[in-house]
PDB file of N, CA and C in Angstrom:
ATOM      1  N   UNK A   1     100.666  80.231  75.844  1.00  0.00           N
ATOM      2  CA  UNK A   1     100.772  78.917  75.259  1.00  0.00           C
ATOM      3  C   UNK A   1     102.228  78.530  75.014  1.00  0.00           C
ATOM      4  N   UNK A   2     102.834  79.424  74.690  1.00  0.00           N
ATOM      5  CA  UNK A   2     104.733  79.247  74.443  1.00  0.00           C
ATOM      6  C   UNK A   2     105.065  78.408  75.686  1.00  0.00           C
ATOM      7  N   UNK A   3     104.689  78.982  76.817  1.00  0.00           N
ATOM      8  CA  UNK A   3     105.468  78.378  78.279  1.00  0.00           C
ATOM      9  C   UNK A   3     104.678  77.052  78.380  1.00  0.00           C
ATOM     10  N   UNK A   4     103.692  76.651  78.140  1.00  0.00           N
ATOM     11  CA  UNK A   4     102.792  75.517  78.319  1.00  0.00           C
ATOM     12  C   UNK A   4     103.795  74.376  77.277  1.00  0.00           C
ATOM     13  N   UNK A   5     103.742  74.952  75.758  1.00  0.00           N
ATOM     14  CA  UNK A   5     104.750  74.095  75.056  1.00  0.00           C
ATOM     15  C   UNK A   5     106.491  73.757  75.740  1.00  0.00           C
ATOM     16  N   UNK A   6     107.089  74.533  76.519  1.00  0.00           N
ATOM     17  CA  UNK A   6     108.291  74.727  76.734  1.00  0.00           C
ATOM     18  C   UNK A   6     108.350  73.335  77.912  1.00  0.00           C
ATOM     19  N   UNK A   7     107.175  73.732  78.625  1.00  0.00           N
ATOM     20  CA  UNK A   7     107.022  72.911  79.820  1.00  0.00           C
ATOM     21  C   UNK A   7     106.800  71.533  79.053  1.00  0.00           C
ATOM     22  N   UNK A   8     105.711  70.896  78.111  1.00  0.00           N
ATOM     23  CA  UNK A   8     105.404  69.833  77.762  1.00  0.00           C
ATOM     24  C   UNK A   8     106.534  69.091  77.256  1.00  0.00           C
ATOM     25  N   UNK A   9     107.614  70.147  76.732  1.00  0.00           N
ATOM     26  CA  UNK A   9     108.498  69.472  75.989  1.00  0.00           C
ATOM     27  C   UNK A   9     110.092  69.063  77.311  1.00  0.00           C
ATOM     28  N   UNK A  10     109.971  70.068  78.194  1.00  0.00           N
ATOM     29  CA  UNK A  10     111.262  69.352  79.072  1.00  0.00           C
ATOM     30  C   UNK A  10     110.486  68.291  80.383  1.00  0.00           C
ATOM     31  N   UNK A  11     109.047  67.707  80.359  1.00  0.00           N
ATOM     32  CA  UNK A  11     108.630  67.218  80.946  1.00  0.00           C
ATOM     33  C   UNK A  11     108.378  65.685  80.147  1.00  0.00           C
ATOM     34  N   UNK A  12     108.115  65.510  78.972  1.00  0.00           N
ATOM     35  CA  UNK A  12     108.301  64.749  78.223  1.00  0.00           C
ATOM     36  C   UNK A  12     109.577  64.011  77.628  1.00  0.00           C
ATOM     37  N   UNK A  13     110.289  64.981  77.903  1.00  0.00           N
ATOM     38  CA  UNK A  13     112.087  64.393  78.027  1.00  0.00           C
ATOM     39  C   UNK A  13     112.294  63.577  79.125  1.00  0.00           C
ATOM     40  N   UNK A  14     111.699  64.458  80.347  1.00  0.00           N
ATOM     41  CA  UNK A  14     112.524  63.637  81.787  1.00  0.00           C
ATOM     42  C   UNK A  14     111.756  62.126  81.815  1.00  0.00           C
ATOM     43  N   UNK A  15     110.175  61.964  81.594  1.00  0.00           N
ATOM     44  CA  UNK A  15     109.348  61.490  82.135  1.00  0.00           C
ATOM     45  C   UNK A  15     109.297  61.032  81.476  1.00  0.00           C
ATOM     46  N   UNK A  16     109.181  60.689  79.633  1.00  0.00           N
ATOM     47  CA  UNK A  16     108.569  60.092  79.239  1.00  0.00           C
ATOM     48  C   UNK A  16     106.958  59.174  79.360  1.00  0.00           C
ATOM     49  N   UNK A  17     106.184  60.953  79.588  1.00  0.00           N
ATOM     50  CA  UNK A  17     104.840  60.088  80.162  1.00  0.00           C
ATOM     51  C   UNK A  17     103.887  59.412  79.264  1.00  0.00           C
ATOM     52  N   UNK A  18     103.002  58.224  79.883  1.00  0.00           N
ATOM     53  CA  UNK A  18     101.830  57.994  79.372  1.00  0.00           C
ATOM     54  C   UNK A  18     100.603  59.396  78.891  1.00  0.00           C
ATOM     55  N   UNK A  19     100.738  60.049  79.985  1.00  0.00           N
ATOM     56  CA  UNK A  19      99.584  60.968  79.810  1.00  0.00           C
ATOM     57  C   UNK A  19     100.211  62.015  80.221  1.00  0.00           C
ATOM     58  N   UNK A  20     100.072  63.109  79.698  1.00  0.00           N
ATOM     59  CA  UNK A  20     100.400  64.573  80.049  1.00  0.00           C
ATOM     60  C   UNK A  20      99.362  65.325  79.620  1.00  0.00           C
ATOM     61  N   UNK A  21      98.955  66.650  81.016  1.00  0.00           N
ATOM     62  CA  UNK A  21      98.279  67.561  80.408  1.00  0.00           C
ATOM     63  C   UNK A  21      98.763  69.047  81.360  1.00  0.00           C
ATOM     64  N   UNK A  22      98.523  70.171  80.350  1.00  0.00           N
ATOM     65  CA  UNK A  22      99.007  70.936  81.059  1.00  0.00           C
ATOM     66  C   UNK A  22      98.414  71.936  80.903  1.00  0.00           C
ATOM     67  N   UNK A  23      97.965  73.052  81.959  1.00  0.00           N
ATOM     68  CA  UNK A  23      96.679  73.976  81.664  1.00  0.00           C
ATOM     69  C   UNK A  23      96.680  75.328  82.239  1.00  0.00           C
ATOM     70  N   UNK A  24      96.393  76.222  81.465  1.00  0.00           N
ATOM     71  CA  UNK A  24      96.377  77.540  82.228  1.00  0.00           C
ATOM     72  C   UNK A  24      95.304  77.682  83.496  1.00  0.00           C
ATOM     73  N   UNK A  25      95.951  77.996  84.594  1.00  0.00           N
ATOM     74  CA  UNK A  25      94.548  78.410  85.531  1.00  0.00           C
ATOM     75  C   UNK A  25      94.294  79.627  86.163  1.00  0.00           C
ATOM     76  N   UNK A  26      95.286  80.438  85.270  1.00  0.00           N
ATOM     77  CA  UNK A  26      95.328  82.136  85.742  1.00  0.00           C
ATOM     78  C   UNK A  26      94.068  82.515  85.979  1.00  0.00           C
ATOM     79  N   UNK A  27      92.919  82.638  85.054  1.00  0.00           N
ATOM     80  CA  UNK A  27      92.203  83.077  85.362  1.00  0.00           C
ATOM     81  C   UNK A  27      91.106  82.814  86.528  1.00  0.00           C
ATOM     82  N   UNK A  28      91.354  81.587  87.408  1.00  0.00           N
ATOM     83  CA  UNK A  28      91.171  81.403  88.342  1.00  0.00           C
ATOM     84  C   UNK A  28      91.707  82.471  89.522  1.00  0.00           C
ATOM     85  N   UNK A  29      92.764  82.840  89.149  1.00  0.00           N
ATOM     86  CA  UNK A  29      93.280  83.703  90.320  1.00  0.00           C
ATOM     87  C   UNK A  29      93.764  84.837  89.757  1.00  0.00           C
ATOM     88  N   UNK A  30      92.777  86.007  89.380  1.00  0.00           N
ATOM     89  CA  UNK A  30      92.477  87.166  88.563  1.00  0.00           C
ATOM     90  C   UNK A  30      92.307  87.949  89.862  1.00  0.00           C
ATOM     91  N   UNK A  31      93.228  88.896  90.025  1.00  0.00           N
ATOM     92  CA  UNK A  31      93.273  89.989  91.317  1.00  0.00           C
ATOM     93  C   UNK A  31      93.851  89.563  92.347  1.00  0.00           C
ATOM     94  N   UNK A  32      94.726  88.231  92.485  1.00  0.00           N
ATOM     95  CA  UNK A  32      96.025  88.201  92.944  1.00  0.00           C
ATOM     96  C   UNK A  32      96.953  89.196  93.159  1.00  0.00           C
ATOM     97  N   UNK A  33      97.611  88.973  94.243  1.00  0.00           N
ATOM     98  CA  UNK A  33      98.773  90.155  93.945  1.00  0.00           C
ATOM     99  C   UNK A  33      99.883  89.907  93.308  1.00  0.00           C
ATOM    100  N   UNK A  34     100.320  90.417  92.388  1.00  0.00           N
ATOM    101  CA  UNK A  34     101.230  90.420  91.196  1.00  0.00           C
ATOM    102  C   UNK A  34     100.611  89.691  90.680  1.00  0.00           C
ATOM    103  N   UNK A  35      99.686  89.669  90.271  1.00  0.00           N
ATOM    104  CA  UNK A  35      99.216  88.999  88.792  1.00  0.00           C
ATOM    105  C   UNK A  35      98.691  90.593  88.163  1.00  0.00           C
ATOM    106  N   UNK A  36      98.996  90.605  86.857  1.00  0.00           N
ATOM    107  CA  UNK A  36      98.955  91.698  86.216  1.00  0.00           C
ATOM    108  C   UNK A  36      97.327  91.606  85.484  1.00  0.00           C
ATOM    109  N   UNK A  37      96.369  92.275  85.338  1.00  0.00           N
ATOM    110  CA  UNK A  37      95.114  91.818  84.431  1.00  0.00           C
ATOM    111  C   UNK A  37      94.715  91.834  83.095  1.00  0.00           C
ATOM    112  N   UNK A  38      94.205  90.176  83.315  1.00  0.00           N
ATOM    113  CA  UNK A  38      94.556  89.730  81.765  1.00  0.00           C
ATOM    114  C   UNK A  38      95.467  89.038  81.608  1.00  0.00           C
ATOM    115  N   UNK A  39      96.702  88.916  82.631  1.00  0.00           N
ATOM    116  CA  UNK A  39      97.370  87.957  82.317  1.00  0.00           C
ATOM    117  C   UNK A  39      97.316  86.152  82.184  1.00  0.00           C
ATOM    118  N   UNK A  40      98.184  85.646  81.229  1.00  0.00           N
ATOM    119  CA  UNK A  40      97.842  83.970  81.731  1.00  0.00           C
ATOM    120  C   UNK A  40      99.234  83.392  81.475  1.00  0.00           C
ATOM    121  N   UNK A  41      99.139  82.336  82.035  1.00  0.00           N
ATOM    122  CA  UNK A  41     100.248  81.622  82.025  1.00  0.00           C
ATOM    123  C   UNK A  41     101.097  82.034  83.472  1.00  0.00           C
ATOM    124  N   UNK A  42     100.527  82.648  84.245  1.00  0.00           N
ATOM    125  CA  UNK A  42     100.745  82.680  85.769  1.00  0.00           C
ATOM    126  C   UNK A  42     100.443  81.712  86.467  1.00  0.00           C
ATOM    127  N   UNK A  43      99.264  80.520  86.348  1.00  0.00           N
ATOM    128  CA  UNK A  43      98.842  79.740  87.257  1.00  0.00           C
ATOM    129  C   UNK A  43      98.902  78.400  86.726  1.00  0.00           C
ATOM    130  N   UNK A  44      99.825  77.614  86.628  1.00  0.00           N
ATOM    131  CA  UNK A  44      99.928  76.313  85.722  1.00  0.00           C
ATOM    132  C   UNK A  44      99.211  75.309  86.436  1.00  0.00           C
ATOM    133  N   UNK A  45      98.801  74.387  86.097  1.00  0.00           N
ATOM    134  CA  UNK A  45      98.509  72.832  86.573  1.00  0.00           C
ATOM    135  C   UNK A  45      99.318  72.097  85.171  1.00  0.00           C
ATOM    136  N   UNK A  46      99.092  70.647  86.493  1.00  0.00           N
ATOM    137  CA  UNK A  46     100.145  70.110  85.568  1.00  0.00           C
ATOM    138  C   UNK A  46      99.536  68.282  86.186  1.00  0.00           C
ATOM    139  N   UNK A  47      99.456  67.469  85.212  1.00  0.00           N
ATOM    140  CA  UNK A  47      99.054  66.328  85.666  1.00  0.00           C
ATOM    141  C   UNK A  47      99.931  65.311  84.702  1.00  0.00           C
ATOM    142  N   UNK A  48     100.660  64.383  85.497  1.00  0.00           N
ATOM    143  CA  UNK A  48     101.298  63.838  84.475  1.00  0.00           C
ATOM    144  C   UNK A  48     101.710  62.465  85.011  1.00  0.00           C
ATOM    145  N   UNK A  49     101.489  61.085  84.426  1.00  0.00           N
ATOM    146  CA  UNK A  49     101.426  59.885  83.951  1.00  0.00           C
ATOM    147  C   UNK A  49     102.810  59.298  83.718  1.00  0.00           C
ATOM    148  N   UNK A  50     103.141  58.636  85.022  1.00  0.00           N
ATOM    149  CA  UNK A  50     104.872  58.165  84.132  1.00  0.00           C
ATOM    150  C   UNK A  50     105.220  56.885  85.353  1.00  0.00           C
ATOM    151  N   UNK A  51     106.329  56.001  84.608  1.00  0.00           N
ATOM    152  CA  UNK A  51     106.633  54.799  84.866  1.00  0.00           C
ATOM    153  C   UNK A  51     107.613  55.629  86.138  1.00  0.00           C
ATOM    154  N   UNK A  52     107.769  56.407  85.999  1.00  0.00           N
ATOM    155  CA  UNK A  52     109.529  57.048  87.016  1.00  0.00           C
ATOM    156  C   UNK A  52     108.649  57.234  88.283  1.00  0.00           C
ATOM    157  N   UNK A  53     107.645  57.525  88.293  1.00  0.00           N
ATOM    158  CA  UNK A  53     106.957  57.369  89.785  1.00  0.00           C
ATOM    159  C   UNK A  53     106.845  56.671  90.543  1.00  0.00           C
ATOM    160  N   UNK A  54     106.929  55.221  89.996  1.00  0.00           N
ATOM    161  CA  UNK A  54     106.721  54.572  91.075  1.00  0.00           C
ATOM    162  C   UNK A  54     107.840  53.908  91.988  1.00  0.00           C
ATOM    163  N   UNK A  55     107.046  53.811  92.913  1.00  0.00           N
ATOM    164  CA  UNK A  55     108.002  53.403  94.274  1.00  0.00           C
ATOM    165  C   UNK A  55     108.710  55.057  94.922  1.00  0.00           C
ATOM    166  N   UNK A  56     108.294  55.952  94.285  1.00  0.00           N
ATOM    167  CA  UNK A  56     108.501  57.308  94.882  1.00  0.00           C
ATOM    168  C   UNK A  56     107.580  58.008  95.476  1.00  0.00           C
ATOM    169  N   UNK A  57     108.518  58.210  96.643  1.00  0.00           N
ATOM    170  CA  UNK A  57     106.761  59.281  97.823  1.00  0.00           C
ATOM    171  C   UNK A  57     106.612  60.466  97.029  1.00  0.00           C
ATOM    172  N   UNK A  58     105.220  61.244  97.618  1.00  0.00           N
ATOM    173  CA  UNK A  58     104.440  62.098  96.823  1.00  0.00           C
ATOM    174  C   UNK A  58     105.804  63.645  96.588  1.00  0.00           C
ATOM    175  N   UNK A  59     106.365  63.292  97.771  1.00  0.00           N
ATOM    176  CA  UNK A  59     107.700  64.774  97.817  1.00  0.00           C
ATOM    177  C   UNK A  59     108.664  64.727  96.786  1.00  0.00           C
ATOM    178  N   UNK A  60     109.092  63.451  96.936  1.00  0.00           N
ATOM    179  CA  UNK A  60     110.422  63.069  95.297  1.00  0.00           C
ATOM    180  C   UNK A  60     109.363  63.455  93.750  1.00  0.00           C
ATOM    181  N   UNK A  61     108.326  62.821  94.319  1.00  0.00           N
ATOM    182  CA  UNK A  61     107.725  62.990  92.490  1.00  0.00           C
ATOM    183  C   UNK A  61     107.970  64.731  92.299  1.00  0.00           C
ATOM    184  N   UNK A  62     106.948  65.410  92.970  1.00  0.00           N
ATOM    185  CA  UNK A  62     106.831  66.647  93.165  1.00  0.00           C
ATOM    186  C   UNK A  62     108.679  67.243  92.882  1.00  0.00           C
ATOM    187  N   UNK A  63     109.463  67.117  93.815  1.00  0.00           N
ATOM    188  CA  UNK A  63     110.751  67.730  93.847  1.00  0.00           C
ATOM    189  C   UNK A  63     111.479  67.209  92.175  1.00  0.00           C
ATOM    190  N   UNK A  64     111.010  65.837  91.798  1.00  0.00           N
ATOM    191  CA  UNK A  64     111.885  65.456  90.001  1.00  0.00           C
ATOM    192  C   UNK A  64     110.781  66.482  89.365  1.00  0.00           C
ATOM    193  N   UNK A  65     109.455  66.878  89.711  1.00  0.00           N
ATOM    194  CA  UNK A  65     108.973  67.974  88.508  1.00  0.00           C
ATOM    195  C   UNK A  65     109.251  69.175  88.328  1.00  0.00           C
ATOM    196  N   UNK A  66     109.691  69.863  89.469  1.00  0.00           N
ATOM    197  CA  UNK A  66     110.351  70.926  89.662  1.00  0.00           C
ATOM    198  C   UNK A  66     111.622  70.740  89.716  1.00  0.00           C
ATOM    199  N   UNK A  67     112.299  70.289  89.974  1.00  0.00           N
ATOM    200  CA  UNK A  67     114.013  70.147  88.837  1.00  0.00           C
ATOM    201  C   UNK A  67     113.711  70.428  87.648  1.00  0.00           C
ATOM    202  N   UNK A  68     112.978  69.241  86.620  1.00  0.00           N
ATOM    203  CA  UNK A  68     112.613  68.977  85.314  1.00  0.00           C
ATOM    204  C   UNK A  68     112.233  70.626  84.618  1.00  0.00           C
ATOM    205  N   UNK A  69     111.818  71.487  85.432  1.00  0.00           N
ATOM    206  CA  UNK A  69     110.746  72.858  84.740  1.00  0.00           C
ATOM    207  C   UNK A  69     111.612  73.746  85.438  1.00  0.00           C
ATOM    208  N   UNK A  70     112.768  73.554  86.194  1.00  0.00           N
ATOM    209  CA  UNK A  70     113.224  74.705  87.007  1.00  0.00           C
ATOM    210  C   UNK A  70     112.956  76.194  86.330  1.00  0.00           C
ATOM    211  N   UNK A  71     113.691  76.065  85.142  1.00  0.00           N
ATOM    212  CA  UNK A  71     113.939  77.184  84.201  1.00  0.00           C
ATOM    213  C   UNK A  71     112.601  78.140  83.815  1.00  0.00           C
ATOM    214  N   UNK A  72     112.003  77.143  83.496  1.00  0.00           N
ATOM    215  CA  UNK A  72     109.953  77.466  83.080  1.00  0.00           C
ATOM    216  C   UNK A  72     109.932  78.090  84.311  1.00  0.00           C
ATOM    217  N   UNK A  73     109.439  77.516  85.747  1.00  0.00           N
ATOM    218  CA  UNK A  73     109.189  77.973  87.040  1.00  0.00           C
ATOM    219  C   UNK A  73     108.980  79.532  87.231  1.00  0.00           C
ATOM    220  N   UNK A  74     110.528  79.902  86.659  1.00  0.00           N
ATOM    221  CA  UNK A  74     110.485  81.529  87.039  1.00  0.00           C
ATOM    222  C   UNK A  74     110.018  82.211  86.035  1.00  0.00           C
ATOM    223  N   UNK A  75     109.271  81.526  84.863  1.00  0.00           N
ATOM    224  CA  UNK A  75     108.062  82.606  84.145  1.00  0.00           C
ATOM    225  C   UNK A  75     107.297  82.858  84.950  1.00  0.00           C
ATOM    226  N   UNK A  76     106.817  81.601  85.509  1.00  0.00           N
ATOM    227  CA  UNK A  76     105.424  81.532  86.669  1.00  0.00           C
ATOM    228  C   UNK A  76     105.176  82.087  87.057  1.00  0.00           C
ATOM    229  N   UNK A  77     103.944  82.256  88.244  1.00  0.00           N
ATOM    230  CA  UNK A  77     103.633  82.352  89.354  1.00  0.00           C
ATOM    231  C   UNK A  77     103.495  81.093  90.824  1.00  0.00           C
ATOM    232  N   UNK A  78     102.692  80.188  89.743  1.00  0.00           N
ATOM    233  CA  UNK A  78     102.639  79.452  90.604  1.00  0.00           C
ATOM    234  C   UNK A  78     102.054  78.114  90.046  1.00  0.00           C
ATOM    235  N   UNK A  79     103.088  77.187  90.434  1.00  0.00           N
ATOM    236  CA  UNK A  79     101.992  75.424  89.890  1.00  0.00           C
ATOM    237  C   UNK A  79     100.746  75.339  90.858  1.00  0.00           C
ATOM    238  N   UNK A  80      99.740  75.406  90.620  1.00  0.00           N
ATOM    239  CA  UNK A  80      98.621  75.324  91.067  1.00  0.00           C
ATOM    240  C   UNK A  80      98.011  74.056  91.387  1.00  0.00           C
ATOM    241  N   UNK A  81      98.506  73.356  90.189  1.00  0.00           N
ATOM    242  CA  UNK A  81      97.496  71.736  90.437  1.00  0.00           C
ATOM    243  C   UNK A  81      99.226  70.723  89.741  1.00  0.00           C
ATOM    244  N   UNK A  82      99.420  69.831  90.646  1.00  0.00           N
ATOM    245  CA  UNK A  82     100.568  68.856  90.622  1.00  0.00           C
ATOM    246  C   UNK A  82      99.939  67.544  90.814  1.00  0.00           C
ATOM    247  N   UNK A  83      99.635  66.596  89.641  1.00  0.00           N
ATOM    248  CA  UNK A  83      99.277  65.539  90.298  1.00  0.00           C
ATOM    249  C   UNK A  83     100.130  64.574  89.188  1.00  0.00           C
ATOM    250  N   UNK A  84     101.176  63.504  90.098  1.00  0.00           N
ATOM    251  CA  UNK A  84     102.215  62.750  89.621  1.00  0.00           C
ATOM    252  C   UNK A  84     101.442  61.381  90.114  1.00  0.00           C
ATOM    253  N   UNK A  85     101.381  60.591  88.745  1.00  0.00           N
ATOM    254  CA  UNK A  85     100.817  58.947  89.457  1.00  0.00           C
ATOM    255  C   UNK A  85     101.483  58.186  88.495  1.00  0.00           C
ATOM    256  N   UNK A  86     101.598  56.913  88.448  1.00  0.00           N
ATOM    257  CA  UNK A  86     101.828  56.228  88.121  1.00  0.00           C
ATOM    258  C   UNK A  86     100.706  55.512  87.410  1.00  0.00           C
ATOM    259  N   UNK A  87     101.108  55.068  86.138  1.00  0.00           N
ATOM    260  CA  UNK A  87     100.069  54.579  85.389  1.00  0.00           C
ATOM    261  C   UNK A  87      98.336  53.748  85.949  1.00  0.00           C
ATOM    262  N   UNK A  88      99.581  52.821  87.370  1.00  0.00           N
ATOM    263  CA  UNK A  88      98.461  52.081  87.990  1.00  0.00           C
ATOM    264  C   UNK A  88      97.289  52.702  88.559  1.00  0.00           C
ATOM    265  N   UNK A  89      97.710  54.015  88.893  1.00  0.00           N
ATOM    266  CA  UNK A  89      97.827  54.590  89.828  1.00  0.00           C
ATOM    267  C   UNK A  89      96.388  55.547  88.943  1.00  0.00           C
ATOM    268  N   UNK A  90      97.221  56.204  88.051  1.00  0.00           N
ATOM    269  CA  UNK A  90      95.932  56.728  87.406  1.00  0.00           C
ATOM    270  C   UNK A  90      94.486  56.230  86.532  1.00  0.00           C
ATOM    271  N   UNK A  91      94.699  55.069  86.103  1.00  0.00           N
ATOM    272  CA  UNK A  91      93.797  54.161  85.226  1.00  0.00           C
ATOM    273  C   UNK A  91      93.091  53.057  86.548  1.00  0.00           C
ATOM    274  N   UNK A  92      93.700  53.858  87.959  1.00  0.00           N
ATOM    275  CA  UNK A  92      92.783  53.394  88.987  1.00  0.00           C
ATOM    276  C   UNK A  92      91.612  54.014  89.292  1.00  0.00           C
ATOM    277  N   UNK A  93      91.480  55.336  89.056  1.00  0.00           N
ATOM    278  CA  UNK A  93      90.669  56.033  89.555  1.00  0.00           C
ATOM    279  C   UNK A  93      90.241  56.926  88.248  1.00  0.00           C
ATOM    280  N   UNK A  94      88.736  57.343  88.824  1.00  0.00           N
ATOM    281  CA  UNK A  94      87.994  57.797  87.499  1.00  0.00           C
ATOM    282  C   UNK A  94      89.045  59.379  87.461  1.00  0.00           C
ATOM    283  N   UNK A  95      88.824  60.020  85.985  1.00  0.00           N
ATOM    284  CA  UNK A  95      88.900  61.420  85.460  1.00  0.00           C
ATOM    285  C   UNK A  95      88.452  62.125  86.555  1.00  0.00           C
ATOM    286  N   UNK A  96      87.022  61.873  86.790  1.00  0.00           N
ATOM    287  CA  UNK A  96      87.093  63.203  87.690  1.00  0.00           C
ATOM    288  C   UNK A  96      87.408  63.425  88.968  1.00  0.00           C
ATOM    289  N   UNK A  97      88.223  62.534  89.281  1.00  0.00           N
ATOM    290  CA  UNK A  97      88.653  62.733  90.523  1.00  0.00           C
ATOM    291  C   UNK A  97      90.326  63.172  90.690  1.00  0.00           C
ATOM    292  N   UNK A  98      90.544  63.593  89.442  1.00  0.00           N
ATOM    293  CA  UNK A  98      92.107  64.343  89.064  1.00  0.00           C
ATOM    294  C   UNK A  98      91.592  66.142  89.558  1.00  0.00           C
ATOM    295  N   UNK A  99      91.134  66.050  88.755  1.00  0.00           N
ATOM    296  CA  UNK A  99      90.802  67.594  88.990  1.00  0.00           C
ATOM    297  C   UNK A  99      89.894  68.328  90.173  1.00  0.00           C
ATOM    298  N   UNK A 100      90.593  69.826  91.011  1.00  0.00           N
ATOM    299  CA  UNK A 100      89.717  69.764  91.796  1.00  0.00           C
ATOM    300  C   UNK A 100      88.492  70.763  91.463  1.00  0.00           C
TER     301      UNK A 100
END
């Protein structure tokens, strides 16, 4: 949960988002290699709501979120779920079609 807070807080600086959420999904990928067992905070998702998106292709959003977390990154393993929209963008389409 430390790295989840660390992340919310230098992602909320850059972005100033409408919506942020951010979620462990280690245990989705339990017997990975190098994932240790029992561990979490290896498999992040990350969905996040912001005015700075728009008019940016899906690669710039992606490449300003990983600048923004560089530091976080190498706790990781791996961002698992990245989804950058723009307000319009998200209050276009239902909830469940964020998550897979």
């Amino acid at each position: 949960m430390i790295l989840q807070n660390q992340i919310r807080e230098k992602l909320s600086a850059a972005f100033a988002p409408s919506h942020l959420e951010i979620f462990d999904e280690s245990h989705k990928h339990a017997g990975h290699a190098g994932a240790p067992p029992g561990s979490s905070e290896t498999h992040i998702g990350i969905i996040i709501v912001s005015d700075f998106f728009a008019g940016k292709s899906r690669i710039e959003r992606s490449r300003a979120v990983h600048k923004a977390i560089a530091d976080e990154m190498k706790k990781f393993h791996a961002l698992t779920v990245l989804k950058t929209m723009t307000p319009e963008e998200y209050y276009g389409i239902g909830f469940g079609e964020l998550r897979d």
